[in-house]
Protein backbone atom coordinates (compact mmCIF):
# COMPACT_ATOMS: atom_id res chain seq x y z
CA UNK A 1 56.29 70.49 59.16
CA UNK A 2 56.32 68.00 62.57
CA UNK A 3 59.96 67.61 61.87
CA UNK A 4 61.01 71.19 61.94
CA UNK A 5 58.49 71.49 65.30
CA UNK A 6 59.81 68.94 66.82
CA UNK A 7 63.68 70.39 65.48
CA UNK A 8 62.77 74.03 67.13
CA UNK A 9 61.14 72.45 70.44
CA UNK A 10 64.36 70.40 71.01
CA UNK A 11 66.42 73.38 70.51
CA UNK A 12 64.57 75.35 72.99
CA UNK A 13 65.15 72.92 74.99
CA UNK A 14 68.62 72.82 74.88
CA UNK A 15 69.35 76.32 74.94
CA UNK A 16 67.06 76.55 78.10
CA UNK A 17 68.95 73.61 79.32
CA UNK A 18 72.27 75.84 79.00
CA UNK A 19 70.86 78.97 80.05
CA UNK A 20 69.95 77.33 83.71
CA UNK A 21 73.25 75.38 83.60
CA UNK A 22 74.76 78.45 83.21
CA UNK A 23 73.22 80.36 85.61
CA UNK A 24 74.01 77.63 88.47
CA UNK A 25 77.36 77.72 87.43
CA UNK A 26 78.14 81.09 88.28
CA UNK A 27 75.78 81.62 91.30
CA UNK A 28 77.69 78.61 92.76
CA UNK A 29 81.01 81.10 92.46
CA UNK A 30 79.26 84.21 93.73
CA UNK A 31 76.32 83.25 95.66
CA UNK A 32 73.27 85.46 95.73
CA UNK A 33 72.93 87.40 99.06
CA UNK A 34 70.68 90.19 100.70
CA UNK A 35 71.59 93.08 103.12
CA UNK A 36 68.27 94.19 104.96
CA UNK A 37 68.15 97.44 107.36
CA UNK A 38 64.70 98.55 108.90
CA UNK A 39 64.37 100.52 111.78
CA UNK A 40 61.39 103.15 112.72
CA UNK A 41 60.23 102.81 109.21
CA UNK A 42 63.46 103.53 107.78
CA UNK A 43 64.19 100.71 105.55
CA UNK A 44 67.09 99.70 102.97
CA UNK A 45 67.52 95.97 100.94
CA UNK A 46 70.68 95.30 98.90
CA UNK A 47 70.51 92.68 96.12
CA UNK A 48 74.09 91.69 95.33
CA UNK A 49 76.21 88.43 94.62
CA UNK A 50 79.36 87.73 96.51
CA UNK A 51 82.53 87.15 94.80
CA UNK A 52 85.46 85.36 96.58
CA UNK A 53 89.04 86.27 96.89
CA UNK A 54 90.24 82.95 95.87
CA UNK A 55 93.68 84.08 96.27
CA UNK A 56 93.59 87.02 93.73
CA UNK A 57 94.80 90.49 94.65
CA UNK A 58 90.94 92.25 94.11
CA UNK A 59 91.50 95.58 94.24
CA UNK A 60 93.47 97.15 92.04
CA UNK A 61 94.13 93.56 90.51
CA UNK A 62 90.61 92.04 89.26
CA UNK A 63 88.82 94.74 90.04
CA UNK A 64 90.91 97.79 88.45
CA UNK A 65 91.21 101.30 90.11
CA UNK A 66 89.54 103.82 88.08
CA UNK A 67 86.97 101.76 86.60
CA UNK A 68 83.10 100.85 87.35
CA UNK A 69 83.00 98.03 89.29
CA UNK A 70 78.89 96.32 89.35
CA UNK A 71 80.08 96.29 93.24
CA UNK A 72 79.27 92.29 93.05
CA UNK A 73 79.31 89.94 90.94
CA UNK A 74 76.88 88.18 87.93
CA UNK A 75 73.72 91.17 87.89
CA UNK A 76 73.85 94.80 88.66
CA UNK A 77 73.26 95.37 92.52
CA UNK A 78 71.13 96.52 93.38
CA UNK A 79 69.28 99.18 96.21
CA UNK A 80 65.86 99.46 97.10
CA UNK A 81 65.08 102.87 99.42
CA UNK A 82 61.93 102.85 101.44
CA UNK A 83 62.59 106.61 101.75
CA UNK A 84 63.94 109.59 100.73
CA UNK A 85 67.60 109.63 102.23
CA UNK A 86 71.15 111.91 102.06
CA UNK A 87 73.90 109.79 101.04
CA UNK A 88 77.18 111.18 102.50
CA UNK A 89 75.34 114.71 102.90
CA UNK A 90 73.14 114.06 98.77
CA UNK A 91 69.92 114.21 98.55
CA UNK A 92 68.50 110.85 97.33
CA UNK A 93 64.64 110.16 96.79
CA UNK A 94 63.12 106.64 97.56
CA UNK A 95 63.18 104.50 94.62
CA UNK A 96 65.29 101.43 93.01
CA UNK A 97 68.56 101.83 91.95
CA UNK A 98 71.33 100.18 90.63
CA UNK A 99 74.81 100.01 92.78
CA UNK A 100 77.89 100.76 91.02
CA UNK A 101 81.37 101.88 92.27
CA UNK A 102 84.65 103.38 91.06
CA UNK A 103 87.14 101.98 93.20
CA UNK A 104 90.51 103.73 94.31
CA UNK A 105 93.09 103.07 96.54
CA UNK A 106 92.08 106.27 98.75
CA UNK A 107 88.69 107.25 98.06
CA UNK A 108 85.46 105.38 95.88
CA UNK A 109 82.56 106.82 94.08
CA UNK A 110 79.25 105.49 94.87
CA UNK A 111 76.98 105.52 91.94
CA UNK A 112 73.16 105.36 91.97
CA UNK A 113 71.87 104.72 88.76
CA UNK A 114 67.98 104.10 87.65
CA UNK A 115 67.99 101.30 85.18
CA UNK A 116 67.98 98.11 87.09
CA UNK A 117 67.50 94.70 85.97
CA UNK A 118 70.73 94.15 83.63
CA UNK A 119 74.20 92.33 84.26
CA UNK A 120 76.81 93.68 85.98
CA UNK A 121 78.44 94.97 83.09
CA UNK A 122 76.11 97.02 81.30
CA UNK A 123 77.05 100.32 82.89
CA UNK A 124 74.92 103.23 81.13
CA UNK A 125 76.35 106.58 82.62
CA UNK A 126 73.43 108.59 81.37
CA UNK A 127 71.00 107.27 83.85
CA UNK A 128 73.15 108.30 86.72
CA UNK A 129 71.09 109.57 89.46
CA UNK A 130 74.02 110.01 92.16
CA UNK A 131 77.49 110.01 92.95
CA UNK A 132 79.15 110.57 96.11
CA UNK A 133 82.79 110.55 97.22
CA UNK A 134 83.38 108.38 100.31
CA UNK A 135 86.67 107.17 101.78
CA UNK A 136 88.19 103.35 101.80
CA UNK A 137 89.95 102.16 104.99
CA UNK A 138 91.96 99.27 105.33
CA UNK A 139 90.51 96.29 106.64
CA UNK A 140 91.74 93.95 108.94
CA UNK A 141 91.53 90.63 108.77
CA UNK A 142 91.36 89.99 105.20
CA UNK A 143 87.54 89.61 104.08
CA UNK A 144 87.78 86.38 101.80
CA UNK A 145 84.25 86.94 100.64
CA UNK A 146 82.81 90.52 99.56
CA UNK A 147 80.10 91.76 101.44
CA UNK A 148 77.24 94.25 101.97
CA UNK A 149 76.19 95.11 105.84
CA UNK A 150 74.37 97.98 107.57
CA UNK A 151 75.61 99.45 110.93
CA UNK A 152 73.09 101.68 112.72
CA UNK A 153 73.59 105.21 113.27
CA UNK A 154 71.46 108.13 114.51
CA UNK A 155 69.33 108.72 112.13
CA UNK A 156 70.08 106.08 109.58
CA UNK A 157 72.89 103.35 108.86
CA UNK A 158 76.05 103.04 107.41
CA UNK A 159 76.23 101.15 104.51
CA UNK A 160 79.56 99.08 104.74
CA UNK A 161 81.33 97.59 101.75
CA UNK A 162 83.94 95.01 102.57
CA UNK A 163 86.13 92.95 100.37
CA UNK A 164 89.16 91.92 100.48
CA UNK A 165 91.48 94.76 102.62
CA UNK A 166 89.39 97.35 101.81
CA UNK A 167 86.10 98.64 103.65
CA UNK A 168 84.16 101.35 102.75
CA UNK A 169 81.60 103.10 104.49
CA UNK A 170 78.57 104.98 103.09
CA UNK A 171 76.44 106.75 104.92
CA UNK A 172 72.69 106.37 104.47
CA UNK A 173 70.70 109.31 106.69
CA UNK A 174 66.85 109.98 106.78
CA UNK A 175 65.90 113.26 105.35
């Protein structure tokens, strides 16, 4: 009976071993990052990793047009709203969301959806909350790493998604 304790304890150990191997591995590709916004108690905080370039053509290459993208890399983003806000002119109520996208090469869907908490690639379609048509732009110079900013704007921020040549904006307004 020791023996087969002391067999599942060094298991566990291993496996836990891998696990945190694991996870250094691919934060070290796609480091964990936060985009803050708070102004006059109007507050926003992105959870996201940030995926390189590294060469690749991004979108429409790695990241297909068409398709849900996590809008990262490793875990769902993720969007905390201290308020109830429109996004591009939608009504949005304060809460936690996961971030997901549908990239094209003219226009991307923004997706808001309530389960949070899972990796980047388990999309569930049924817990949608929002999505919202917004336009891509080219961006110039190349961004090598993807990022999440805020600009401010009256009555709210823009959201800005940059990667690569493309940059979208989203617009985030108080209701």
């Amino acid at each position: 009976m020791r023996r087969v304790l002391l067999l599942l304890g060094i298991i566990a150990v291993i496996l836990l071993a891998g696990f945190f191997a694991l996870r250094i591995w691919t934060k070290s590709s796609s480091p964990e990052s936060m985009a803050l916004y708070s102004q006059d108690g109007f507050s926003i905080k992105v959870d996201y990793c940030r995926p390189y370039k590294k060469g690749r053509t991004i979108f429409g290459g790695l990241v297909p047009y068409g398709n849900v993208w996590r809008t990262g890399a490793n875990e769902a983003t993720v969007i905390e709203l201290g308020q109830n806000v429109d996004i591009a002119g939608k009504a949005l109520s304060a809460g936690t969301y996961s971030l997901w996208t549908i990239p094209t090469r003219e226009n991307w869907t923004i997706i808001f959806n309530r389960e949070t908490g899972q990796w980047g690639t388990d999309y569930n379609p049924a817990e949608d909350v929002l999505r919202v048509p917004v336009p891509a732009q080219p961006h110039n110079p190349v961004a090598d790493q993807f990022t999440i900013m805020f600009s401010p704007e009256t009555d709210g921020a823009d959201m800005l998604l940059i990667w690569d040549q493309t940059e979208v904006v989203v617009p985030i307004r108080k209701q």
